[in-house]
Protein backbone atom coordinates (compact mmCIF):
# COMPACT_ATOMS: atom_id res chain seq x y z
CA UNK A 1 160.59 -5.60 31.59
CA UNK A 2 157.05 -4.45 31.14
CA UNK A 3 154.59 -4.93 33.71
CA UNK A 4 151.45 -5.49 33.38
CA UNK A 5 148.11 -3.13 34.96
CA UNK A 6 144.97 -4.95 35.53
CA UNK A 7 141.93 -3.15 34.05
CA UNK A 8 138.91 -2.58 36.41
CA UNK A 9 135.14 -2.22 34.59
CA UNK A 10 133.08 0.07 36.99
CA UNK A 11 130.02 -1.60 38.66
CA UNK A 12 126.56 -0.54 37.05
CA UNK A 13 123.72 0.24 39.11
CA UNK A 14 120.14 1.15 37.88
CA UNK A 15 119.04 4.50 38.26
CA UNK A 16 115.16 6.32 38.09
CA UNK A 17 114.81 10.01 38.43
CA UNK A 18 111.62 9.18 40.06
CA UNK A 19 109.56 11.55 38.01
CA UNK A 20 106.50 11.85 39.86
CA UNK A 21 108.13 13.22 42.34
CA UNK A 22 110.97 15.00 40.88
CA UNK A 23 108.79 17.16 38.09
CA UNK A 24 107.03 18.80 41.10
CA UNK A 25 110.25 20.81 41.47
CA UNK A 26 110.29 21.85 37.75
CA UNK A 27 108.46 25.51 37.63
CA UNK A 28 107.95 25.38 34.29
CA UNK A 29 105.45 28.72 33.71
CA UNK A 30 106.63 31.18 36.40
CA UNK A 31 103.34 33.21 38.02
CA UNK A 32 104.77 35.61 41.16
CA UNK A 33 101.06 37.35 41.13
CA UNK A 34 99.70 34.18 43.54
CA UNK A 35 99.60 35.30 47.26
CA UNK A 36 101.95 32.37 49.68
CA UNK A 37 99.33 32.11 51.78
CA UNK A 38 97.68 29.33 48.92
CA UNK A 39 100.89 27.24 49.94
CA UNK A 40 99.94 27.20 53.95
CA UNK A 41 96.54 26.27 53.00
CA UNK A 42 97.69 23.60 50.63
CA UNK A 43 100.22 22.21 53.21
CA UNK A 44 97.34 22.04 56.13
CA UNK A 45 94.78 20.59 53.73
CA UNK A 46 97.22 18.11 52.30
CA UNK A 47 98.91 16.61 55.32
CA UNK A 48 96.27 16.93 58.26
CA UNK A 49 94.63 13.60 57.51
CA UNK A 50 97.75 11.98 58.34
CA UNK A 51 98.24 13.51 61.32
CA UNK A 52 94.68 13.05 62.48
CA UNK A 53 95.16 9.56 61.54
CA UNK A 54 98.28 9.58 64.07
CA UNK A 55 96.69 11.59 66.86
CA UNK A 56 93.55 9.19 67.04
CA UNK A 57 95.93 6.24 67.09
CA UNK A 58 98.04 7.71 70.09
CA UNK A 59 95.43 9.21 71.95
CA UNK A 60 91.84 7.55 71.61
CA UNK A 61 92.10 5.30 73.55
CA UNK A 62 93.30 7.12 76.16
CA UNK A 63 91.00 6.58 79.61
CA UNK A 64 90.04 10.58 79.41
CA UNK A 65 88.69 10.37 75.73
CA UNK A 66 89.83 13.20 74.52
CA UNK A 67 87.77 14.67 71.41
CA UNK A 68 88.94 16.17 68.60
CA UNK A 69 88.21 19.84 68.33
CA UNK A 70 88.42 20.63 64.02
CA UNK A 71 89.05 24.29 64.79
CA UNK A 72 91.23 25.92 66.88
CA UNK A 73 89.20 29.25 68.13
CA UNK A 74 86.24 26.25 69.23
CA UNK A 75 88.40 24.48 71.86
CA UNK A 76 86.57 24.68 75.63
CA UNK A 77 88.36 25.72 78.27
CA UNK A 78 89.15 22.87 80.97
CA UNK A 79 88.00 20.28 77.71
CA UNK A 80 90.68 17.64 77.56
CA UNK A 81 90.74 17.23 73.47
CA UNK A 82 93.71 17.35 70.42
CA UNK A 83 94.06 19.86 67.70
CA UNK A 84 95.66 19.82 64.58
CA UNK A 85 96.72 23.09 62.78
CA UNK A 86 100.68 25.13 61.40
CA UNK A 87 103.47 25.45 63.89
CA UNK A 88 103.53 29.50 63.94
CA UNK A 89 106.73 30.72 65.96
CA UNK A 90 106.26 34.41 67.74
CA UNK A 91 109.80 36.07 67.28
CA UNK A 92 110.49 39.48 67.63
CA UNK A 93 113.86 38.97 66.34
CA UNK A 94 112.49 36.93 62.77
CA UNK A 95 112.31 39.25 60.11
CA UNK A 96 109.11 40.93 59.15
CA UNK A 97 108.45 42.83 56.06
CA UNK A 98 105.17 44.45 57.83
CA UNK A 99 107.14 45.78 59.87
CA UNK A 100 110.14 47.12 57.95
CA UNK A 101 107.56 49.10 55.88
CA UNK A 102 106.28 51.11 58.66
CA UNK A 103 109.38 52.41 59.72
CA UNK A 104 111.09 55.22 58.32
CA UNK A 105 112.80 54.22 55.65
CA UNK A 106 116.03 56.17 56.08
CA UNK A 107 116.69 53.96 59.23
CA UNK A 108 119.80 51.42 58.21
CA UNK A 109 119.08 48.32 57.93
CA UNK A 110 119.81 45.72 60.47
CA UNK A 111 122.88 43.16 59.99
CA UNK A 112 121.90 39.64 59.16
CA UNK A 113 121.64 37.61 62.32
CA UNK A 114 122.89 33.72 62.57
CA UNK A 115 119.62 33.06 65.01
CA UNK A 116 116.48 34.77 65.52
CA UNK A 117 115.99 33.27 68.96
CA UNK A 118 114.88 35.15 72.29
CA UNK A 119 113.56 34.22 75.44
CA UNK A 120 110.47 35.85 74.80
CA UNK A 121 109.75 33.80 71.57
CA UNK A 122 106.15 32.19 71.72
CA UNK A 123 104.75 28.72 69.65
CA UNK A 124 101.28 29.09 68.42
CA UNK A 125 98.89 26.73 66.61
CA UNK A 126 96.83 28.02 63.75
CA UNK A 127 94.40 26.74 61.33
CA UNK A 128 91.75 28.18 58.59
CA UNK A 129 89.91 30.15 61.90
CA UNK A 130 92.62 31.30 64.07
CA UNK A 131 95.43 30.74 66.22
CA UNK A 132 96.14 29.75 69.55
CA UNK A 133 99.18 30.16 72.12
CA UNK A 134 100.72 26.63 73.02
CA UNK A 135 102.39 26.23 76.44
CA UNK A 136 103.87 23.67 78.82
CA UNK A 137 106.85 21.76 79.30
CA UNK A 138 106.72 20.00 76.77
CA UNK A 139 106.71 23.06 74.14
CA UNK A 140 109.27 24.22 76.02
CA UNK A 141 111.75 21.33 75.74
CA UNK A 142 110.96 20.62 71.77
CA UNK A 143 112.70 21.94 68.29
CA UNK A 144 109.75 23.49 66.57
CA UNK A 145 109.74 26.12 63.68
CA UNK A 146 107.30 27.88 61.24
CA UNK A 147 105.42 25.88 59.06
CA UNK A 148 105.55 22.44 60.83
CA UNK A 149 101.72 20.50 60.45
CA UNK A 150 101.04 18.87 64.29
CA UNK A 151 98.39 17.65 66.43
CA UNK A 152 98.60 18.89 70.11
CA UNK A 153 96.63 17.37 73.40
CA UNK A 154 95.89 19.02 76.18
CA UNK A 155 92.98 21.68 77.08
CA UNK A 156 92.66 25.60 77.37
CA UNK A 157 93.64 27.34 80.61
CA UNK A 158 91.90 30.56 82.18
CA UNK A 159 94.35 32.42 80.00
CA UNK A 160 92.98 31.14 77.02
CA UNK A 161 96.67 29.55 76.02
CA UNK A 162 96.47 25.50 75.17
CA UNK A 163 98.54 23.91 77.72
CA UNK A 164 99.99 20.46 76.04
CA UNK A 165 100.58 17.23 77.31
CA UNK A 166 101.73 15.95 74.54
CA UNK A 167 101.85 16.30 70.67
CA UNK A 168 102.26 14.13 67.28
CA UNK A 169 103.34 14.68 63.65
CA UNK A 170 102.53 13.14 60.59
CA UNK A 171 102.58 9.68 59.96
CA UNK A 172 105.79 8.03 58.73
CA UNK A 173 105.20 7.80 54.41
CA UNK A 174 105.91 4.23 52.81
CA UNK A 175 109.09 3.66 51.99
CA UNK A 176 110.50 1.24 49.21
CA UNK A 177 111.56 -2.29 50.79
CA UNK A 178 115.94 -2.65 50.75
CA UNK A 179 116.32 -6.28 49.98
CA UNK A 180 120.13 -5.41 49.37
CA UNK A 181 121.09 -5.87 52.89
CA UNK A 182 119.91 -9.74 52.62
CA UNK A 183 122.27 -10.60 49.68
CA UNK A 184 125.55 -11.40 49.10
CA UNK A 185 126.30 -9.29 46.30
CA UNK A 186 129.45 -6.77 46.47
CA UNK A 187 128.97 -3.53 47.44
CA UNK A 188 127.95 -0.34 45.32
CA UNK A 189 128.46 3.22 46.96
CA UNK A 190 127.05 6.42 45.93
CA UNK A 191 129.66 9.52 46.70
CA UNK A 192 127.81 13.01 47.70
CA UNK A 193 129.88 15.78 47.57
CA UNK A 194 129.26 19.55 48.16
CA UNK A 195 130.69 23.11 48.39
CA UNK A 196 133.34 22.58 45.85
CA UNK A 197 133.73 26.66 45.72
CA UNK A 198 135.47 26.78 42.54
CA UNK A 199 136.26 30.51 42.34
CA UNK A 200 136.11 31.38 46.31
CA UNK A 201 139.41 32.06 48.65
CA UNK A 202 139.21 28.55 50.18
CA UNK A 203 139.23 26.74 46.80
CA UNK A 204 142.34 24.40 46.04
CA UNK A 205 143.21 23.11 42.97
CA UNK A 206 145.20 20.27 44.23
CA UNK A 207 142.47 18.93 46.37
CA UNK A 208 140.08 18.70 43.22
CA UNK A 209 142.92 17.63 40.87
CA UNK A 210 142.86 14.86 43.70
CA UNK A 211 139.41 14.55 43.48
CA UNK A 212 138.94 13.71 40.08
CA UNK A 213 141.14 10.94 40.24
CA UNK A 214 140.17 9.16 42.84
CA UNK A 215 136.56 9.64 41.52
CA UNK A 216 138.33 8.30 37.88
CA UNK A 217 140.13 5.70 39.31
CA UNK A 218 143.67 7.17 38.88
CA UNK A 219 144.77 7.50 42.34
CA UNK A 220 146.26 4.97 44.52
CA UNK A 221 147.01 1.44 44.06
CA UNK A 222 144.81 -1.66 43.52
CA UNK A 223 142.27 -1.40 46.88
CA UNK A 224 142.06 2.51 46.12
CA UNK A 225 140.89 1.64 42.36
CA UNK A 226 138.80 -1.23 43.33
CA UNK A 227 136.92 0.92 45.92
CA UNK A 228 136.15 3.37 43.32
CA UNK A 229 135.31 1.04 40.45
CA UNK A 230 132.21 0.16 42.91
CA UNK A 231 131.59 3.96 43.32
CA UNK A 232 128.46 4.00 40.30
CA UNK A 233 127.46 7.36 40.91
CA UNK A 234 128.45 10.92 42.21
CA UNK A 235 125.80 13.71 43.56
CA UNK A 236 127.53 17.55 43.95
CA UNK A 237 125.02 19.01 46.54
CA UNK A 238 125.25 22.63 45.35
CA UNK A 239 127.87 25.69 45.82
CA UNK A 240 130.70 24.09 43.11
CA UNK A 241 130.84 27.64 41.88
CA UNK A 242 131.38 31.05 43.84
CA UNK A 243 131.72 34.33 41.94
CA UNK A 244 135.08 35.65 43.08
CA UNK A 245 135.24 38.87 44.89
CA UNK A 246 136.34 41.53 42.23
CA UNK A 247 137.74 44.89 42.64
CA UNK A 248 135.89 47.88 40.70
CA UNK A 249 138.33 49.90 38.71
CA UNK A 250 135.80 53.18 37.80
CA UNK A 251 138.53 54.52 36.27
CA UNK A 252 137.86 51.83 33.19
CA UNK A 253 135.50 52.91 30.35
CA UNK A 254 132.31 50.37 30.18
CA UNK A 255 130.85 50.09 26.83
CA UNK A 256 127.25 49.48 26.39
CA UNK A 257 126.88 49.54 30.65
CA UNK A 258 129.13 46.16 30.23
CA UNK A 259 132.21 45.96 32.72
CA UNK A 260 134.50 43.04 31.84
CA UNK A 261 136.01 43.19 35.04
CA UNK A 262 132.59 41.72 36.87
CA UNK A 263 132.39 39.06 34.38
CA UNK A 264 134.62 36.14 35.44
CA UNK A 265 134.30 32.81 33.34
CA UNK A 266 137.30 30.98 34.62
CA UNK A 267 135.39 29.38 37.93
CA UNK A 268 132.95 27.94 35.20
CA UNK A 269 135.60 27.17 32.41
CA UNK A 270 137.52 24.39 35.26
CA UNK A 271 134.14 23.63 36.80
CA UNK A 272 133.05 22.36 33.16
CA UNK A 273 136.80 20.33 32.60
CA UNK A 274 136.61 19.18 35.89
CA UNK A 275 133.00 17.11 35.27
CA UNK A 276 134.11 16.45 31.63
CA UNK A 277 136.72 14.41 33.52
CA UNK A 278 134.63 12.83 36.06
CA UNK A 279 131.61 12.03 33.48
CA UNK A 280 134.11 10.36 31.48
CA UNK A 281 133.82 7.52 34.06
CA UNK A 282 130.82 7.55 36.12
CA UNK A 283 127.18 9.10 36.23
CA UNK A 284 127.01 12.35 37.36
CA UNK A 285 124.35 14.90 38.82
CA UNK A 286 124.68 18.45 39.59
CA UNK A 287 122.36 20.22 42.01
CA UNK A 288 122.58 24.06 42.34
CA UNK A 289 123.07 26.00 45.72
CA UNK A 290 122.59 29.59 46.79
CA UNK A 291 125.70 30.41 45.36
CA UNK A 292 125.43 28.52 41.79
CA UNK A 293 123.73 30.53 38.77
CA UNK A 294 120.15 29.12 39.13
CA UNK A 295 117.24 30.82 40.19
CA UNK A 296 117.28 31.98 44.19
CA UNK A 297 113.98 30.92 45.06
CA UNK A 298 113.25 26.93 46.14
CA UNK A 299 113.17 24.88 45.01
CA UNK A 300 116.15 25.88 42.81
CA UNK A 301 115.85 25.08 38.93
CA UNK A 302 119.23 23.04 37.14
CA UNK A 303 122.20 24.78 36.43
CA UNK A 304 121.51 25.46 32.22
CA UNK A 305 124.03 23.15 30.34
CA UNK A 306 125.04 25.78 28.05
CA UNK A 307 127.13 26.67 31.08
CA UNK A 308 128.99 23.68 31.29
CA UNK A 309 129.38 22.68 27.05
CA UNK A 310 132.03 19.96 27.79
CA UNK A 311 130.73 18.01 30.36
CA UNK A 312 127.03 18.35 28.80
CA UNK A 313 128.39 16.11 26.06
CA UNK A 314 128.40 13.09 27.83
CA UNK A 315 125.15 11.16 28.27
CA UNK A 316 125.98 10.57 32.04
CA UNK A 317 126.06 14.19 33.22
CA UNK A 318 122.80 14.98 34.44
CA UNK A 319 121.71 18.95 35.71
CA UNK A 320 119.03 18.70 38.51
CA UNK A 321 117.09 20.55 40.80
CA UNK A 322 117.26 21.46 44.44
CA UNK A 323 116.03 19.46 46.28
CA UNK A 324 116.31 16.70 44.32
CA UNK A 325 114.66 12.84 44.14
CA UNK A 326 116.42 9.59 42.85
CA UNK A 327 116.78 6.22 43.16
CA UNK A 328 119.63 4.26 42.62
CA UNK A 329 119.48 0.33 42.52
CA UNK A 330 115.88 0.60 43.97
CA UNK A 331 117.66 2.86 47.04
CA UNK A 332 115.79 6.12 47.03
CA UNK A 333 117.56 9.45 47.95
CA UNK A 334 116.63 12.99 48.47
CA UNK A 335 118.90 15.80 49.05
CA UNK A 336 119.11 19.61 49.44
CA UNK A 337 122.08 21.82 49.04
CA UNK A 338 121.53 23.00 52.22
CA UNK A 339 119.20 26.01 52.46
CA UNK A 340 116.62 24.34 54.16
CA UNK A 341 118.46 23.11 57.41
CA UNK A 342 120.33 26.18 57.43
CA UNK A 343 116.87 28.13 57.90
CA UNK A 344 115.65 25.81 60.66
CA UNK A 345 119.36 26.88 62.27
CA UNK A 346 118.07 30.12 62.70
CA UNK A 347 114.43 29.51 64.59
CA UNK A 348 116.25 27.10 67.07
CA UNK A 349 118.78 27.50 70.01
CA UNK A 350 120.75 24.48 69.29
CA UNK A 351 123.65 24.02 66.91
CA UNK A 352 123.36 20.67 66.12
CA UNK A 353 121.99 20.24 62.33
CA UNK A 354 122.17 16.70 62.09
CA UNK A 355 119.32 16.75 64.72
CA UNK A 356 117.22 19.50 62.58
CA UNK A 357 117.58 17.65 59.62
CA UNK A 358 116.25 14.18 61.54
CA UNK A 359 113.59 16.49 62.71
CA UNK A 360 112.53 17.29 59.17
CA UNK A 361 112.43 13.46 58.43
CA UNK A 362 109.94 13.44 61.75
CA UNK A 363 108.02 16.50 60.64
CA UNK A 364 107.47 14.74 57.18
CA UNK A 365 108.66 18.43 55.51
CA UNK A 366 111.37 19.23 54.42
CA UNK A 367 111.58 23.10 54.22
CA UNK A 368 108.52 23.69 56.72
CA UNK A 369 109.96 27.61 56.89
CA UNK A 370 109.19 28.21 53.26
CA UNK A 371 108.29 30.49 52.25
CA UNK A 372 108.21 32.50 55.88
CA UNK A 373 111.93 33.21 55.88
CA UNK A 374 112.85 30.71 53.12
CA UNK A 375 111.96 32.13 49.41
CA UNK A 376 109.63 29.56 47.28
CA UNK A 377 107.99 29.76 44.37
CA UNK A 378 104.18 30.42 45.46
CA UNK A 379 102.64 27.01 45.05
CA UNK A 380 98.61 27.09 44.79
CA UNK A 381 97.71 23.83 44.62
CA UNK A 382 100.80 21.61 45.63
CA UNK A 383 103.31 21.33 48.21
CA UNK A 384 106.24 19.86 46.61
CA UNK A 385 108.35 19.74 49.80
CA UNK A 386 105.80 17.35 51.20
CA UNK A 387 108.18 14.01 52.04
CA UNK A 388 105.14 11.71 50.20
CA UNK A 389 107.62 8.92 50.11
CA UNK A 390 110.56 8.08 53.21
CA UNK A 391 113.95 8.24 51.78
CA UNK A 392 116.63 5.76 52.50
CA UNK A 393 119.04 7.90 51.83
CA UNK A 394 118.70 11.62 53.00
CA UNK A 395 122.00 13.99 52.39
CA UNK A 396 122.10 17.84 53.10
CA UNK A 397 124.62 19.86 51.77
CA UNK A 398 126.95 22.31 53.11
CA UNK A 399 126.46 22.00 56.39
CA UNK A 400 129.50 22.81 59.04
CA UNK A 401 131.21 19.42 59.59
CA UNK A 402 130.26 15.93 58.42
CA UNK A 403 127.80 14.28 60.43
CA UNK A 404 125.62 11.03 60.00
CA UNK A 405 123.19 8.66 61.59
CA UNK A 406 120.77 6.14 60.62
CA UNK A 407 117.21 6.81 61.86
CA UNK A 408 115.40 3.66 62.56
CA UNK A 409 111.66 4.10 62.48
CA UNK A 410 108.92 1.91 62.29
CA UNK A 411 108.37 -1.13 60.96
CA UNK A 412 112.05 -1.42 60.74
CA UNK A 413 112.53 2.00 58.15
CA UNK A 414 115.82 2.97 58.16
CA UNK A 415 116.67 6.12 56.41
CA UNK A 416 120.65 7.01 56.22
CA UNK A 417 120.66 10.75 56.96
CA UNK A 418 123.98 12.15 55.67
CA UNK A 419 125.15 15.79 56.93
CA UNK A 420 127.98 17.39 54.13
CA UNK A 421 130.38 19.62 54.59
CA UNK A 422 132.25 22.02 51.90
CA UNK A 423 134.94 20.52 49.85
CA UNK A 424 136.49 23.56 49.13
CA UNK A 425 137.20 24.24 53.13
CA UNK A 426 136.83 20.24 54.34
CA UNK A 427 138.10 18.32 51.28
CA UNK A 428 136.06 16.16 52.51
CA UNK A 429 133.10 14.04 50.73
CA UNK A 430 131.06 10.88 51.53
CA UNK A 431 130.31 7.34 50.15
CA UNK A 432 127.44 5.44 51.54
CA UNK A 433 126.82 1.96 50.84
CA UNK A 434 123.41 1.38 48.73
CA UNK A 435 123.41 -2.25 50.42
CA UNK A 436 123.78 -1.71 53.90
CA UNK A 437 123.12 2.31 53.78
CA UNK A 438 126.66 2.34 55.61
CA UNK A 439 128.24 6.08 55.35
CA UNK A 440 132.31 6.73 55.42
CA UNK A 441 133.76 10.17 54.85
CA UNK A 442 136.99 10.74 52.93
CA UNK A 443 139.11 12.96 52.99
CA UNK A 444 141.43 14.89 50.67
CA UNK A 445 143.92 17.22 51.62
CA UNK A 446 147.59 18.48 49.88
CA UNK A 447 148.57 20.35 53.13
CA UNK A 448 151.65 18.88 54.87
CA UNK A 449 151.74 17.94 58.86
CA UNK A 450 152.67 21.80 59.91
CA UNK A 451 149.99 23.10 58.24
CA UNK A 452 147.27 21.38 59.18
């Protein structure tokens, strides 16, 4: 007796690459010779109107009518006024180029640290005439990094530091109105994944064999299939491929300076029949990560398709930049593969990324430590990590666990900021709901009970 399978159509959702904002990430003629300083000046001149705007609103009509001093180095001491000007963080631990070329270079160079925090480290405010040490308790208890625009109040002490009493950022960009969440229509989900480390020591087959068909709609029974039919598109937030560690045999002849033994295309060869698979089914986009053969510095150009000839053959596999701007259904996202927040990690004493990454939302930036410790392309006359528009949706990938909240601002603005961790360690992705911005993790794993 034959029994018969129900077919399932996937759900269609519209989709804009948002190209105003997406083609300021494309570098298309490379010029290194600019100086990054053009950048800092760009960032100041573009975003301190806003945050003027925001420090007059939250402070003028304060009883002690504070007055806005334009330049740092003109402030009066014992003046209650508000300054705007770049977050500049004092620490002796940061790296510094100026100073590495001083020293002798036969000196070894010092191990990578995970933070370049110290007691001693010092926050100063700077502008287009000088900078200026900020102190107080309320320095003391914030997150701040390199790079960050903000307005400061308080008044200059007989040490000629700025003590603050308080401080502002930018002020929150529009954001697109979500009229989903006041309908009845079924849900669509968009699933971000990241770190699938095809070709490192934590990669499992099994897990992305699983993968594919639960992203296909092969695995599980009726609920399983349905859930994924609604799934109408998939985001891979950088890292899919790792170059595996190789062993050098000198012993081997190299012709032409060419060692075949560096050269590993397998990583790439199931990468590519891994998306042929998925594309087959669903709309796909592929960021690149520090780890992913794309260009180092931010943002990060797409992966080139002649990598990937399979997959590149279907009209829903899409190679993008990092970071990278969509919109989905009217739902706009932006996402990084991760660099970003895990360059904040390293100015800050806490561990907690999901609150650097809300902080980033706050700061309206989202790499303020480019290009200080965070290589860019030298911008002269843009900022394209400017947040111009709020996202709804705001993912980071390859973070250390999976983490999410939704950040209500004002005017009701809710952006869904999504924290992902590697597949290839977590097997572990996440769908969030483009109607309600609702986020659930799930979770593959081929391991049995003892093992895990």
């Amino acid at each position: 007796m034959e029994t018969e399978t129900a077919s399932m159509d996937r759900r269609q959702a519209t989709f804009d690459n948002l190209g105003s904002l997406q083609e300021d990430f494309h570098v298309r003629a490379r010029d290194y010779k600019l100086q990054y300083a053009h950048l800092y000046f760009m960032r100041l001149m573009l975003m301190r109107p806003n945050v003027l705007r925001h420090a007059q609103l939250k402070w003028g009509s304060l009883e002690s009518r504070p007055k806005h001093v334009e330049k740092v180095l003109d402030v009066q001491q014992g003046e209650i006024s508000y300054l705007v000007g770049t977050v500049y963080m004092e620490m002796k631990m940061k790296p510094n180029i100026l100073n590495d070329i001083t020293k002798d270079h036969w000196i070894t160079a010092q191990p990578d640290r995970p933070k370049y925090t110290d007691d001693d480290d010092s926050v100063y405010l700077e502008d287009e005439s000088g900078r200026v040490k900020l102190t107080g308790t309320k320095i003391s208890k914030e997150l701040f990094v390199t790079g960050v625009i903000m307005g400061v109040l308080g008044s200059e002490d007989v040490g000629g530091d700025f003590k603050v009493v308080d401080y502002c950022y930018t002020l929150p960009p529009e954001q697109e109105p979500l009229h989903h969440m006041e309908t009845d229509e079924a849900d669509k989900y968009v699933a971000l994944v990241s770190g699938l480390g095809i070709g490192s020591n934590d990669f499992k087959p099994l897990e992305l064999d699983l993968l594919t068909e639960y992203l296909t709609g092969e695995l599980g029974g009726n609920k399983e299939q349905t859930d994924c039919a609604n799934i109408v598109r998939v985001i891979f937030a950088g890292n899919s491929l790792i170059t595996p560690d190789v062993i050098e045999d000198d012993t081997k002849a190299k012709k032409y300076g060419y060692d075949r033994s560096k050269f590993v295309t397998e990583p790439t060869a199931i990468f590519d029949g891994f998306l042929r698979d998925v594309c087959s089914s669903v709309p796909v986009d592929i960021m690149p990560g520090d780890c992913d053969p794309s260009s180092v510095t931010m943002p990060q150009q797409p992966i080139h398709q002649a990598l990937l000839p399979s997959a590149r053959e279907y009209s829903t596999f899409q190679s993008v930049t990092n970071p990278y701007w969509s919109s989905i259904d009217n739902v706009t996202l932006l996402g990084t593969s991760g660099q970003t927040i895990d360059d904040i990690f390293r100015y800050v004493k806490t561990d907690d990324r999901l609150e650097m990454a809300i902080s980033s939302l706050r700061w309206g930036h989202m790499a303020p430590t480019a290009p200080d410790t965070l290589w860019c392309y030298p911008f002269k006359d843009k900022d394209p990590f400017i947040m111009s528009r709020l996202p709804h949706i705001y993912f980071i990938g390859n973070q250390d666990k999976f983490a999410t909240e939704l950040v209500i601002g004002e005017d009701e603005r809710r952006t869904r900021v999504v924290m992902l961790p590697p597949f290839s360690t977590s097997g572990t992705i996440a769908l969030v709901n483009l109607r309600t911005l609702e986020c659930n993790s799930v979770t593959f794993s081929t391991a049995s009970d003892e093992q895990k």
